[in-house]
Protein backbone atom coordinates (compact mmCIF):
# COMPACT_ATOMS: atom_id res chain seq x y z
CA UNK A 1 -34.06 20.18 75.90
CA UNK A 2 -35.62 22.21 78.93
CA UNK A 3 -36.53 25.11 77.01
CA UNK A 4 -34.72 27.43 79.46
CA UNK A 5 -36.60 25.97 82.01
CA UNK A 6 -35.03 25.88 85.08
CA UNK A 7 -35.01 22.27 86.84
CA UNK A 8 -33.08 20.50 89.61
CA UNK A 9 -32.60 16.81 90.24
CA UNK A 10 -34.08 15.57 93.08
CA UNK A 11 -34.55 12.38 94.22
CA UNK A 12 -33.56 10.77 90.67
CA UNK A 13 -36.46 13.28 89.32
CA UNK A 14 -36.46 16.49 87.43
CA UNK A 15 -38.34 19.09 89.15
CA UNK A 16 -39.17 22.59 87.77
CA UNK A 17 -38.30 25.60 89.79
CA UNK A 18 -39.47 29.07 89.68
CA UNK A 19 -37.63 31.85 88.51
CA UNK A 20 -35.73 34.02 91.45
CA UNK A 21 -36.57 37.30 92.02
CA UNK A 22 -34.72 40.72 92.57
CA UNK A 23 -35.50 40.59 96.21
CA UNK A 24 -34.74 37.12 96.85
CA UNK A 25 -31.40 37.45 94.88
CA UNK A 26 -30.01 40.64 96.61
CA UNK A 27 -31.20 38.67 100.54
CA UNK A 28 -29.43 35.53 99.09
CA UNK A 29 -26.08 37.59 98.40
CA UNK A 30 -26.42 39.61 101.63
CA UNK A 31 -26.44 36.86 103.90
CA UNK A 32 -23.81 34.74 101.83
CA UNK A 33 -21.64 37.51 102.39
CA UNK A 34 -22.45 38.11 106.33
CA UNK A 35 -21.58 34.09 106.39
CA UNK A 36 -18.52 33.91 104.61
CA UNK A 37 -17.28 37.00 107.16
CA UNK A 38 -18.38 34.64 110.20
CA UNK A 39 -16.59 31.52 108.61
CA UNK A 40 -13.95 33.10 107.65
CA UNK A 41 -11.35 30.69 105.86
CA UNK A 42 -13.03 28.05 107.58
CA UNK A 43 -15.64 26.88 105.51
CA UNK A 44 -17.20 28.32 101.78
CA UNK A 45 -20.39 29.89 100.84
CA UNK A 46 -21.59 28.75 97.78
CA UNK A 47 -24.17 30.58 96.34
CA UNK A 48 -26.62 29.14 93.74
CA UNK A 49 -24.48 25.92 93.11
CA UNK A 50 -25.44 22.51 92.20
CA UNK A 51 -24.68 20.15 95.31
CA UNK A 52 -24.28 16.58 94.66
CA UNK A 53 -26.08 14.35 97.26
CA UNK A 54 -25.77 10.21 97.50
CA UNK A 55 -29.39 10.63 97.34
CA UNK A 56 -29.12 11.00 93.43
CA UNK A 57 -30.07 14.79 94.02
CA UNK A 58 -28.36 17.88 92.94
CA UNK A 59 -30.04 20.72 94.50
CA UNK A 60 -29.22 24.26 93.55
CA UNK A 61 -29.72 25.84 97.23
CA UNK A 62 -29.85 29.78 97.40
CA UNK A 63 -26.24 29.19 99.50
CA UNK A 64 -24.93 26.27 101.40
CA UNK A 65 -21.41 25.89 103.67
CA UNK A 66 -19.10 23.88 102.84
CA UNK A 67 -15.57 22.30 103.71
CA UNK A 68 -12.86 24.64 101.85
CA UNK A 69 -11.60 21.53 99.85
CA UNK A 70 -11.42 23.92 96.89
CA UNK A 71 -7.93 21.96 95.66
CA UNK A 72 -10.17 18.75 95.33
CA UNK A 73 -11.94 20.62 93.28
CA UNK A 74 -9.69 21.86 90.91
CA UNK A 75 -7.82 18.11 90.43
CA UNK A 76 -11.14 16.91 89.72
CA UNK A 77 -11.78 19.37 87.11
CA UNK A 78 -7.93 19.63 85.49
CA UNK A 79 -8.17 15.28 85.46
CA UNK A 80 -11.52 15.47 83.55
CA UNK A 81 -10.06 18.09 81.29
CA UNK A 82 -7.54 15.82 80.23
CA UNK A 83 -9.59 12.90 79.03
């Protein structure tokens, strides 16, 4: 539909994005990993993931932090499987 274009949802709109590059990918692992050591069990990095916002966005940030609710995750995804 895109034609491989990459495109996030923001703001109810679809918005091109440019590619990554080598550099930025390698920095955006580096300092996912130096944050997940900090957090700890704590909280998860996420790292190039689609984040739903009540703003009808869904971002793909390099990383973001977020509660470790990884069970709610899981339900949602087994329940969905099922219908």
């Amino acid at each position: 539909m895109f034609d491989n274009q990459p495109v996030e949802l923001l703001n109810g709109e679809l918005v091109e994005i440019a590619p990554e590059g080598i550099s930025h990918a390698g920095l955006s692992d580096r300092s996912s990993r130096y944050l997940q050591t900090l957090l700890g069990e704590r909280a998860i990095v996420r790292v190039g993931h689609p984040i739903t916002l009540l703003s009808r966005s869904e971002p793909e940030p390099d990383w973001a932090i977020v509660q470790p609710i990884e069970q709610v995750y899981k339900r949602e995804f087994s329940l969905r499987s099922r219908q």
